[in-house]
Protein backbone atom coordinates (compact mmCIF):
# COMPACT_ATOMS: atom_id res chain seq x y z
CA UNK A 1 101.85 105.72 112.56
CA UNK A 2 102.22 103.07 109.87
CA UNK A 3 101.74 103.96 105.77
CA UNK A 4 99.46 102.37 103.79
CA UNK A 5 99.72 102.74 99.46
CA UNK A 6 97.61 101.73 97.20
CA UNK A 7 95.41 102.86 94.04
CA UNK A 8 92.13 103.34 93.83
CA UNK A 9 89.16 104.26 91.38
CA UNK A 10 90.86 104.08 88.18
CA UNK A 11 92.83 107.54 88.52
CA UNK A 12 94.17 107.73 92.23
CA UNK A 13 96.56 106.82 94.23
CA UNK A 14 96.01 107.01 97.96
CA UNK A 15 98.32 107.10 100.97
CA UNK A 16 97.00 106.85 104.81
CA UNK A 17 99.49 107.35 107.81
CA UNK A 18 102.61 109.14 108.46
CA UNK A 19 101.73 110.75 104.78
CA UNK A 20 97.87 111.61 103.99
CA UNK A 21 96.71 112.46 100.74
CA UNK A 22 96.22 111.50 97.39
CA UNK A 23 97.91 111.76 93.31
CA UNK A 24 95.63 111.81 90.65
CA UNK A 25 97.56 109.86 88.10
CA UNK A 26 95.59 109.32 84.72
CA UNK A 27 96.78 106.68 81.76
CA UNK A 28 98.85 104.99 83.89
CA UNK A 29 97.67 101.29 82.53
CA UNK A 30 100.05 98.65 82.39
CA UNK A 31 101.37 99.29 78.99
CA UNK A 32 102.57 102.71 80.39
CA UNK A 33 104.86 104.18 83.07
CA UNK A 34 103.08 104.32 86.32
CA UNK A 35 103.81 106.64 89.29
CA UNK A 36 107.38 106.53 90.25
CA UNK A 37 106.83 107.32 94.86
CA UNK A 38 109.89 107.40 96.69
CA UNK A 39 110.02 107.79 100.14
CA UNK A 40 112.30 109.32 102.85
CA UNK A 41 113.75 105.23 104.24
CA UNK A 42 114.85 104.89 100.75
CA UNK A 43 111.15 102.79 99.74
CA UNK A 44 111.08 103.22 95.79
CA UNK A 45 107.95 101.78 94.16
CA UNK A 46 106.16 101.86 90.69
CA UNK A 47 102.24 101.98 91.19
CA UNK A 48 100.12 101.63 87.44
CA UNK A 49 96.19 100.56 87.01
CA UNK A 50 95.62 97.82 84.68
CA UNK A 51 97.49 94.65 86.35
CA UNK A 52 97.38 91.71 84.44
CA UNK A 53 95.16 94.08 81.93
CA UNK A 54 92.47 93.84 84.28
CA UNK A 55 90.64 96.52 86.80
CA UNK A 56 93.46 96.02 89.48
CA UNK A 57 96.54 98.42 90.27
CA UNK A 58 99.66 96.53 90.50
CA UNK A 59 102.60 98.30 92.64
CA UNK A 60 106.50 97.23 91.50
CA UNK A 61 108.92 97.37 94.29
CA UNK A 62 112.22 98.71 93.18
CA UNK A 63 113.65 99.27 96.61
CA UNK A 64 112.75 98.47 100.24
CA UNK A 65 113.62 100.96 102.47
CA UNK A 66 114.23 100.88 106.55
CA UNK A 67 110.64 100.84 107.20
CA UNK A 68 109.52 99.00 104.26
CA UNK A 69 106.90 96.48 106.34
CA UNK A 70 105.61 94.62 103.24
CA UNK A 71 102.80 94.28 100.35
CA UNK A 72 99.85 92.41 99.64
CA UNK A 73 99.34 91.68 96.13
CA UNK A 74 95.76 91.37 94.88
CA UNK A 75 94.64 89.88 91.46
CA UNK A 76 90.85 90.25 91.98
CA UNK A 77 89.10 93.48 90.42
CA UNK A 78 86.17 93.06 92.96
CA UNK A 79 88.68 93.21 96.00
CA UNK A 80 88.36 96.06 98.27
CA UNK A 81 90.45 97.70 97.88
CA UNK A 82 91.49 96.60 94.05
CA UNK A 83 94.88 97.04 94.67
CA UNK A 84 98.54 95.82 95.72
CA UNK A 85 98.59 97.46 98.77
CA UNK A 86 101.92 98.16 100.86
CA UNK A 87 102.40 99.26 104.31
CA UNK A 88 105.28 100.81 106.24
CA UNK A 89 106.69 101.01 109.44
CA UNK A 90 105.83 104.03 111.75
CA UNK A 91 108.34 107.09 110.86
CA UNK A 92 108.16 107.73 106.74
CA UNK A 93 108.87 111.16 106.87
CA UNK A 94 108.16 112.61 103.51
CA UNK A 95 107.45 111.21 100.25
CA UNK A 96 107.69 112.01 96.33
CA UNK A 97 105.31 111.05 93.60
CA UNK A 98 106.40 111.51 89.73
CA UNK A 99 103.72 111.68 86.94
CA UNK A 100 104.29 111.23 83.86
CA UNK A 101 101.61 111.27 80.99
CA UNK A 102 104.11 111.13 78.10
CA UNK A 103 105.76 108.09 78.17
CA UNK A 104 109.65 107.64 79.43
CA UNK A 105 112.41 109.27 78.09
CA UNK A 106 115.25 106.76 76.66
């Protein structure tokens, strides 16, 4: 089954497929850190609310992995959904999502 990621409400971030569920990610706006997923192919992406400093969550790829299929950017806060979103090949077998509510440590 393929994976879909992508953000939603203004706190969430939602994936649908191989992996089901959802991180609750708060301040996350593009003057902060976002959610740092990595994924079992090697997939390592960056997903914040706030693109562009508007209603829209943006999604940084750092690293496309094996199964990485590809992403639709979206610059439109009435969009549905509001949201990059990217989708993966059938097979992601696990997945990581770091939170971090106090900035980055340098």
């Amino acid at each position: 089954m393929t994976t879909k990621i992508y953000g939603t409400s203004d706190d969430l971030v939602k994936f649908e497929g191989d992996l089901f569920g959802e991180v609750g990610c708060y301040g996350t706006y593009d003057r902060y850190e976002g959610v740092l997923v990595i994924l079992s192919d090697g997939t390592l992406l960056e997903v914040k609310y706030g693109k562009g400093g508007q209603g829209v969550w943006g999604i940084t790829v750092f690293n496309q992995g094996t199964l990485f299929n590809n992403i639709s950017f979206c610059n439109d806060e009435d969009a549905d959904p509001y949201s990059d979103v990217v989708l993966l090949h059938d097979g992601i077998k696990w997945g990581y999502a770091a939170v971090s509510d106090w900035g980055l440590i340098k």
